[in-house]
Protein backbone atom coordinates (compact mmCIF):
# COMPACT_ATOMS: atom_id res chain seq x y z
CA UNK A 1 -9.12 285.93 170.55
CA UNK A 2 -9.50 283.55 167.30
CA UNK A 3 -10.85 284.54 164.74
CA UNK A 4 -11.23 283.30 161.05
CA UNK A 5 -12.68 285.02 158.02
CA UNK A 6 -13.04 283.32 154.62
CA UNK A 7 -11.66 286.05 152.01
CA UNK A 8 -11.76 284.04 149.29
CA UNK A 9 -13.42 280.08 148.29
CA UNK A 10 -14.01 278.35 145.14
CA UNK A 11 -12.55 275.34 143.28
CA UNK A 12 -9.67 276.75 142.14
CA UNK A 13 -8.36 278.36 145.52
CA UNK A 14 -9.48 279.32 149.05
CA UNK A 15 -7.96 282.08 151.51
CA UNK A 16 -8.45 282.47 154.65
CA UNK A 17 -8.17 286.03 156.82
CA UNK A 18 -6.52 284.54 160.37
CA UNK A 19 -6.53 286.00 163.78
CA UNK A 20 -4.81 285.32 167.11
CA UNK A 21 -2.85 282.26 164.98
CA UNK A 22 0.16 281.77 165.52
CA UNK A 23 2.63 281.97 162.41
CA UNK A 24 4.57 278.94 162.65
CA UNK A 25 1.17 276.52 162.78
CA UNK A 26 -0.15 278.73 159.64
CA UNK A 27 3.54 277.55 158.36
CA UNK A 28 3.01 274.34 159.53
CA UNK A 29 -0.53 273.91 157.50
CA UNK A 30 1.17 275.43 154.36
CA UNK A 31 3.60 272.95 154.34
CA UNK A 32 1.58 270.02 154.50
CA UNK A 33 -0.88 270.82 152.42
CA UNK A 34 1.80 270.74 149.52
CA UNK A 35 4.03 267.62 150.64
CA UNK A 36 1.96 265.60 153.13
CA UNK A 37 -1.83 265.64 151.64
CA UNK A 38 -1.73 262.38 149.11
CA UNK A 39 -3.18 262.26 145.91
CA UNK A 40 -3.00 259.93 142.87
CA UNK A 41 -0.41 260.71 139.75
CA UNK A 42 0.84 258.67 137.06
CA UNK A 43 4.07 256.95 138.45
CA UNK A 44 4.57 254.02 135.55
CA UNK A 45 4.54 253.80 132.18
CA UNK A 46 5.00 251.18 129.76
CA UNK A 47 5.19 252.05 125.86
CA UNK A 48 3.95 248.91 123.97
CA UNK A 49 4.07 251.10 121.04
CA UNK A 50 5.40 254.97 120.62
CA UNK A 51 6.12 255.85 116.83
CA UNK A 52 5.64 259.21 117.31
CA UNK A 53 8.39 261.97 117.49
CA UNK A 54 8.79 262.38 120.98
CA UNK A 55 11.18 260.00 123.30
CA UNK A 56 9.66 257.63 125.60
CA UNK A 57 10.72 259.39 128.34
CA UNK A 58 9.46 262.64 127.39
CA UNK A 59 5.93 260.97 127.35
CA UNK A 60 6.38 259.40 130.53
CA UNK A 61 7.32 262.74 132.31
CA UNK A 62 5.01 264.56 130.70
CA UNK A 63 2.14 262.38 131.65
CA UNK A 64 3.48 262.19 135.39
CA UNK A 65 2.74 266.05 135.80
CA UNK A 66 -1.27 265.26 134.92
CA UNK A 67 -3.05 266.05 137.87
CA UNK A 68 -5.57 263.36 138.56
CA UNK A 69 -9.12 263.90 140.23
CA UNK A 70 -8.51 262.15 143.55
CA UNK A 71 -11.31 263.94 145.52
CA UNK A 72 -13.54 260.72 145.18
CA UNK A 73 -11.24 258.50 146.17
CA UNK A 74 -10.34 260.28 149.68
CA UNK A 75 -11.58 257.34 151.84
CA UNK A 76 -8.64 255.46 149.73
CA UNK A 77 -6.10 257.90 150.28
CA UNK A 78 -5.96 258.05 153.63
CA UNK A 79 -6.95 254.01 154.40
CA UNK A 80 -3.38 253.63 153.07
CA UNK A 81 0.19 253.78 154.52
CA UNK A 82 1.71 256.42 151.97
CA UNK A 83 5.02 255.68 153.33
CA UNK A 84 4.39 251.42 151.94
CA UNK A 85 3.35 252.90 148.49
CA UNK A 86 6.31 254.50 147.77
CA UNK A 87 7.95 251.42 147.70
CA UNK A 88 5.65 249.82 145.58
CA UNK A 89 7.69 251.59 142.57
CA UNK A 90 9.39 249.56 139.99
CA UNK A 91 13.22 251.24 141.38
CA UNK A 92 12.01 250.15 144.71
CA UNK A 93 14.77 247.33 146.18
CA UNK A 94 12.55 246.48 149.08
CA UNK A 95 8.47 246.08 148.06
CA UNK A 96 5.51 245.20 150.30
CA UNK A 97 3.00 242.82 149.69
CA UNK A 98 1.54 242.30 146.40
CA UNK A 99 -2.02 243.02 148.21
CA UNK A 100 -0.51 246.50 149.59
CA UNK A 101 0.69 247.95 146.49
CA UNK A 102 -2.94 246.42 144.41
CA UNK A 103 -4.31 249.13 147.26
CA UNK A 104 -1.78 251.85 146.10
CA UNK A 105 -2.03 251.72 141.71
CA UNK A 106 -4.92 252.39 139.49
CA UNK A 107 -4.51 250.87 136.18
CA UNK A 108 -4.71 253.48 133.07
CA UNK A 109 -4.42 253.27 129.19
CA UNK A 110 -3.63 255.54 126.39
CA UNK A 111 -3.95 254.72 122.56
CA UNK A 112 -4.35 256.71 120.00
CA UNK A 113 -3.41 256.88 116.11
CA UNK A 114 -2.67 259.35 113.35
CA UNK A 115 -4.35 258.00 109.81
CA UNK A 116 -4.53 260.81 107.00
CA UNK A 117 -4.06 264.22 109.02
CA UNK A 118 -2.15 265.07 111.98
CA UNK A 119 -3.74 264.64 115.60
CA UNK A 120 -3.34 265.78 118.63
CA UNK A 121 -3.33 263.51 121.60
CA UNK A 122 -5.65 265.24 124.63
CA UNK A 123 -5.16 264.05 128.27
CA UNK A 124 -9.21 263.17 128.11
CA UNK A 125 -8.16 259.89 125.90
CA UNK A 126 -6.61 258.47 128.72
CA UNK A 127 -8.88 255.83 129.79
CA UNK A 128 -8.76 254.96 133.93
CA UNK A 129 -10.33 251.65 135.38
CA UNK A 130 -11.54 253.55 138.17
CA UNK A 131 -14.42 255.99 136.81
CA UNK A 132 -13.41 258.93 139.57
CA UNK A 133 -9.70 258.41 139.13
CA UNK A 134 -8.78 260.67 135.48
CA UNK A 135 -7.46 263.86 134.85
CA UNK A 136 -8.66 266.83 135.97
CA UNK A 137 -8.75 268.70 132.71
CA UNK A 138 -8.88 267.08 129.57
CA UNK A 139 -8.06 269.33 127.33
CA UNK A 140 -4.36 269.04 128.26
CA UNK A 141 -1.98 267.80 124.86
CA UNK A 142 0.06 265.30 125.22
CA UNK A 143 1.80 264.44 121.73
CA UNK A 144 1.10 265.51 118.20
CA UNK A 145 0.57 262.35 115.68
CA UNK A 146 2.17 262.94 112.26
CA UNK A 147 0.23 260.61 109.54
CA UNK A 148 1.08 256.77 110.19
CA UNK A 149 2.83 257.20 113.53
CA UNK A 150 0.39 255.88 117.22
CA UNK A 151 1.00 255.35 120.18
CA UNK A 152 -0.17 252.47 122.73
CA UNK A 153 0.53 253.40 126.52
CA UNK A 154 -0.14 251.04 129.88
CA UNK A 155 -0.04 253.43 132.70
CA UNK A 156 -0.40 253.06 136.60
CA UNK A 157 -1.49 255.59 138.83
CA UNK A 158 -0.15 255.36 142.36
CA UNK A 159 -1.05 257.44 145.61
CA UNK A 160 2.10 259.54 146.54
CA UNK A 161 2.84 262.61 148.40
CA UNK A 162 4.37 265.99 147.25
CA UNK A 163 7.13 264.78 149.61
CA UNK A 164 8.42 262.41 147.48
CA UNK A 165 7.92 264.07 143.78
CA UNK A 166 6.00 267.92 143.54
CA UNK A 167 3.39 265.76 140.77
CA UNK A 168 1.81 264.05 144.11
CA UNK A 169 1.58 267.96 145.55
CA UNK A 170 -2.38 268.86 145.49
CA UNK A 171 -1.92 272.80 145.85
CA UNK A 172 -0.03 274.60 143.10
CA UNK A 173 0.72 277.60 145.52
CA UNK A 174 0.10 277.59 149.27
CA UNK A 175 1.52 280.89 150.96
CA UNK A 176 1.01 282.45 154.41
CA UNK A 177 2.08 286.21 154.56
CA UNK A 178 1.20 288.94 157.35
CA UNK A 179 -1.50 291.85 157.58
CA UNK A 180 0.02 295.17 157.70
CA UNK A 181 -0.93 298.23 159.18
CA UNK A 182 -0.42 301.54 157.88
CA UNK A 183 0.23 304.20 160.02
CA UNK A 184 -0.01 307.82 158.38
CA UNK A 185 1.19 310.96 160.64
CA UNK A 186 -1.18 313.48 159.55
CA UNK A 187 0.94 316.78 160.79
CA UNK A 188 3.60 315.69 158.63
CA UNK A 189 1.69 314.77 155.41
CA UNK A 190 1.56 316.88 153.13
CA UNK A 191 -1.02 315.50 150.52
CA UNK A 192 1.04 314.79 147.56
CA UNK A 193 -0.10 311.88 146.54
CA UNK A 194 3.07 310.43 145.49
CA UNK A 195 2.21 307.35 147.74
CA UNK A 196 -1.31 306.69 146.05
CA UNK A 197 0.21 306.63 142.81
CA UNK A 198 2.75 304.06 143.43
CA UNK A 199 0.79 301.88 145.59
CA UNK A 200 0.87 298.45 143.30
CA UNK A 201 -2.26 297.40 144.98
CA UNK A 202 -3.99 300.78 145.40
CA UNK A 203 -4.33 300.69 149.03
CA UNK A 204 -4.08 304.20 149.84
CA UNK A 205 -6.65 306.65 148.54
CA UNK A 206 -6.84 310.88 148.40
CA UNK A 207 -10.50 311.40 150.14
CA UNK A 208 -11.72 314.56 152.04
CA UNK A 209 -8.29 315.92 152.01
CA UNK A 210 -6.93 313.23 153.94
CA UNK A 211 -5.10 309.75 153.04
CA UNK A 212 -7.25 307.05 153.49
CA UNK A 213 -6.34 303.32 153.25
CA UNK A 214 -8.74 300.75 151.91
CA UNK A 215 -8.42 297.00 151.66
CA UNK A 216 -5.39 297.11 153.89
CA UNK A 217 -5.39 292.78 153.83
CA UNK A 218 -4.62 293.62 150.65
CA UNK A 219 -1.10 295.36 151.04
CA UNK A 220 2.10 293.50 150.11
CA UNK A 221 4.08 295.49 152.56
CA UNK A 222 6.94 296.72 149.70
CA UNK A 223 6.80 299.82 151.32
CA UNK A 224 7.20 301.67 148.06
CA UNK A 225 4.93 304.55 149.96
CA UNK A 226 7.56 304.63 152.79
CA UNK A 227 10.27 304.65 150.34
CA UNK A 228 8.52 307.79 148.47
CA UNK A 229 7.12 310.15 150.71
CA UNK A 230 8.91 312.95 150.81
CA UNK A 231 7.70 314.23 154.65
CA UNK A 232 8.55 310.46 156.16
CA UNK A 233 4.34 310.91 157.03
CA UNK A 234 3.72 307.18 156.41
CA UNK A 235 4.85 303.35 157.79
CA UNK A 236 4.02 300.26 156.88
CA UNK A 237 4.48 297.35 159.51
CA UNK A 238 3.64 293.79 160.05
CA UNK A 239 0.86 292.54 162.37
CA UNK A 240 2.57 289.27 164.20
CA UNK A 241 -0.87 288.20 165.13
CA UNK A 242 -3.14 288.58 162.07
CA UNK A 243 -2.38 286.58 159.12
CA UNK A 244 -3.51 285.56 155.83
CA UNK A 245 -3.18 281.99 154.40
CA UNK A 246 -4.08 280.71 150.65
CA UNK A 247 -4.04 277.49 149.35
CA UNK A 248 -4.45 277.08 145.46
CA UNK A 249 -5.60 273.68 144.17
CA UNK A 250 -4.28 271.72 141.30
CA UNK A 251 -7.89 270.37 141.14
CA UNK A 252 -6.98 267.15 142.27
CA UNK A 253 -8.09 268.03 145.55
CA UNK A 254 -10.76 270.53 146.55
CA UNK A 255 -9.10 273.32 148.43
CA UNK A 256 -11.19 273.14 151.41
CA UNK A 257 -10.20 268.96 151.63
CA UNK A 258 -6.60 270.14 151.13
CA UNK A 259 -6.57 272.32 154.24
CA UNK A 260 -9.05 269.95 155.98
CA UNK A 261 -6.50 267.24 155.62
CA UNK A 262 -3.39 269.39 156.41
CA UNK A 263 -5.31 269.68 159.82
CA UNK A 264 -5.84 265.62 160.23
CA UNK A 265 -2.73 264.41 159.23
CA UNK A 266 -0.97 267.45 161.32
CA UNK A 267 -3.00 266.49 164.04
CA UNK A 268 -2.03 262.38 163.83
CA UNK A 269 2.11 263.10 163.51
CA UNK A 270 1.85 265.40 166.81
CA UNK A 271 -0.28 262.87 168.73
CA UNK A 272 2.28 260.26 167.69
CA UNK A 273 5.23 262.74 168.99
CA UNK A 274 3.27 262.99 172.07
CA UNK A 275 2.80 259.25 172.06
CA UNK A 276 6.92 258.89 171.81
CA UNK A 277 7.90 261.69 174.55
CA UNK A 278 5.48 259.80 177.03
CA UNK A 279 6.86 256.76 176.08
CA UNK A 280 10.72 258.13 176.77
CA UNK A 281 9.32 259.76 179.75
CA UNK A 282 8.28 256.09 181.16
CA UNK A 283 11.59 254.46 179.64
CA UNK A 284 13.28 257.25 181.81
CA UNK A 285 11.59 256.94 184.99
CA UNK A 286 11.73 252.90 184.84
């Protein structure tokens, strides 16, 4: 039977408590929620002026690893071939249309200037053409501005995946891991406690003269009890058919749209494998 039960959901990170799923479609949804789910990131840069103390490429990279707000923009995302974008890059030998890669960039700017005091360039002066399109926290520095020295940045955004470069990834972490069970033999435990004390997550507790375990989606299975226990009372296993899966968000994305899309864009590359095998099926019996 499947089940789902929401452990955990709020902007920063959603997990989800998984039954009857199997493992390698948890996998599967893990994995494209950090390289196939697009978002926007800063791909070009072009100093006009950078008298400042750190190297033009410095700036560039470290303004690449902004995350942008992209939630907004979703119908955007997905209304364009991800695949044609990445060749809308300046290295690109072989670019689409001029009208594709319009679709793909967002046009930013960055200027700022240090007169009689030092300042600190925040990633909230970056100013975006398209009001939903900026970073997602602004209180990120960029560059400090000794006394005389600016800087005067043209910047374009472009819709990427994780895929092609981890700044395009929406989810900073995305893990799947099993529930365990933990079995205690009650003849042979002798109430020591040794495996209460060393559980990292406090799993096990001492109650009515009897180990009891609490929270047990919470075990890590390190089996530091099984290691400890002195009587061999106590195992720790995995369940193959319950599951836990987490998805952190770089706030680009919400973490609920990066699962939701996981799902849809999942779902479109195995119709279009079923698609194929039906078409080689016909091919062979023609």
């Amino acid at each position: 039977m499947l089940s789902v039960e929401v452990r955990e959901w709020s902007s920063e990170a959603i997990e989800l408590y998984l039954e009857g799923f199997p493992l390698p479609l948890l996998n599967a949804i893990r994995r494209y929620s950090m390289a196939k789910v697009p978002t926007y990131a800063i791909d070009e840069v072009t100093i006009v002026v950078n008298t400042s103390a750190m190297f033009d490429e410095m700036l560039s990279h470290r303004l690449a690893m902004i995350p942008l707000r992209s939630e907004e923009s979703i119908n955007k995302l997905l209304s364009v071939d991800v695949a044609l974008c990445e060749k809308c890059s300046l290295d690109s030998e072989e670019k689409p249309s001029k009208d594709v890669c319009d679709k793909c960039f967002i046009n930013m700017f960055l200027e700022a200037e240090a007169h009689d005091e030092e300042v600190t360039v925040y990633s909230d002066e970056i100013k975006s053409e398209d009001p939903y399109v900026k970073p997602v926290y602004g209180n990120i520095p960029i560059v400090i501005l000794a006394p005389g020295q600016q800087i005067s940045l043209e910047l374009r955004a472009r819709i990427g995946r994780g895929l092609e470069h981890a700044k395009w990834s929406p989810a900073t972490v995305a893990i799947t891991r099993n529930v365990a069970e933990i079995k205690i033999d009650k003849d042979l435990c002798n109430l020591c406690g040794k495996c209460v004390e060393i559980c990292p997550k406090k799993v096990l507790n001492i109650d009515g003269g009897v180990i009891k375990v609490e929270r047990v989606t919470d075990c890590i299975v390190c089996k530091q009890c099984v290691v400890i226990c002195p009587t061999k009372a106590i195992d720790v296993v995995n369940l193959e058919d319950k599951n836990i899966l987490r998805v952190e968000s770089s706030g680009a994305l919400e973490p609920e749209t990066i699962i939701r899309l996981s799902l849809e864009l999942l779902r479109r590359d195995l119709a279009s494998l079923q698609d194929f095998i039906e078409k080689v099926k016909r091919g062979v019996k023609s």
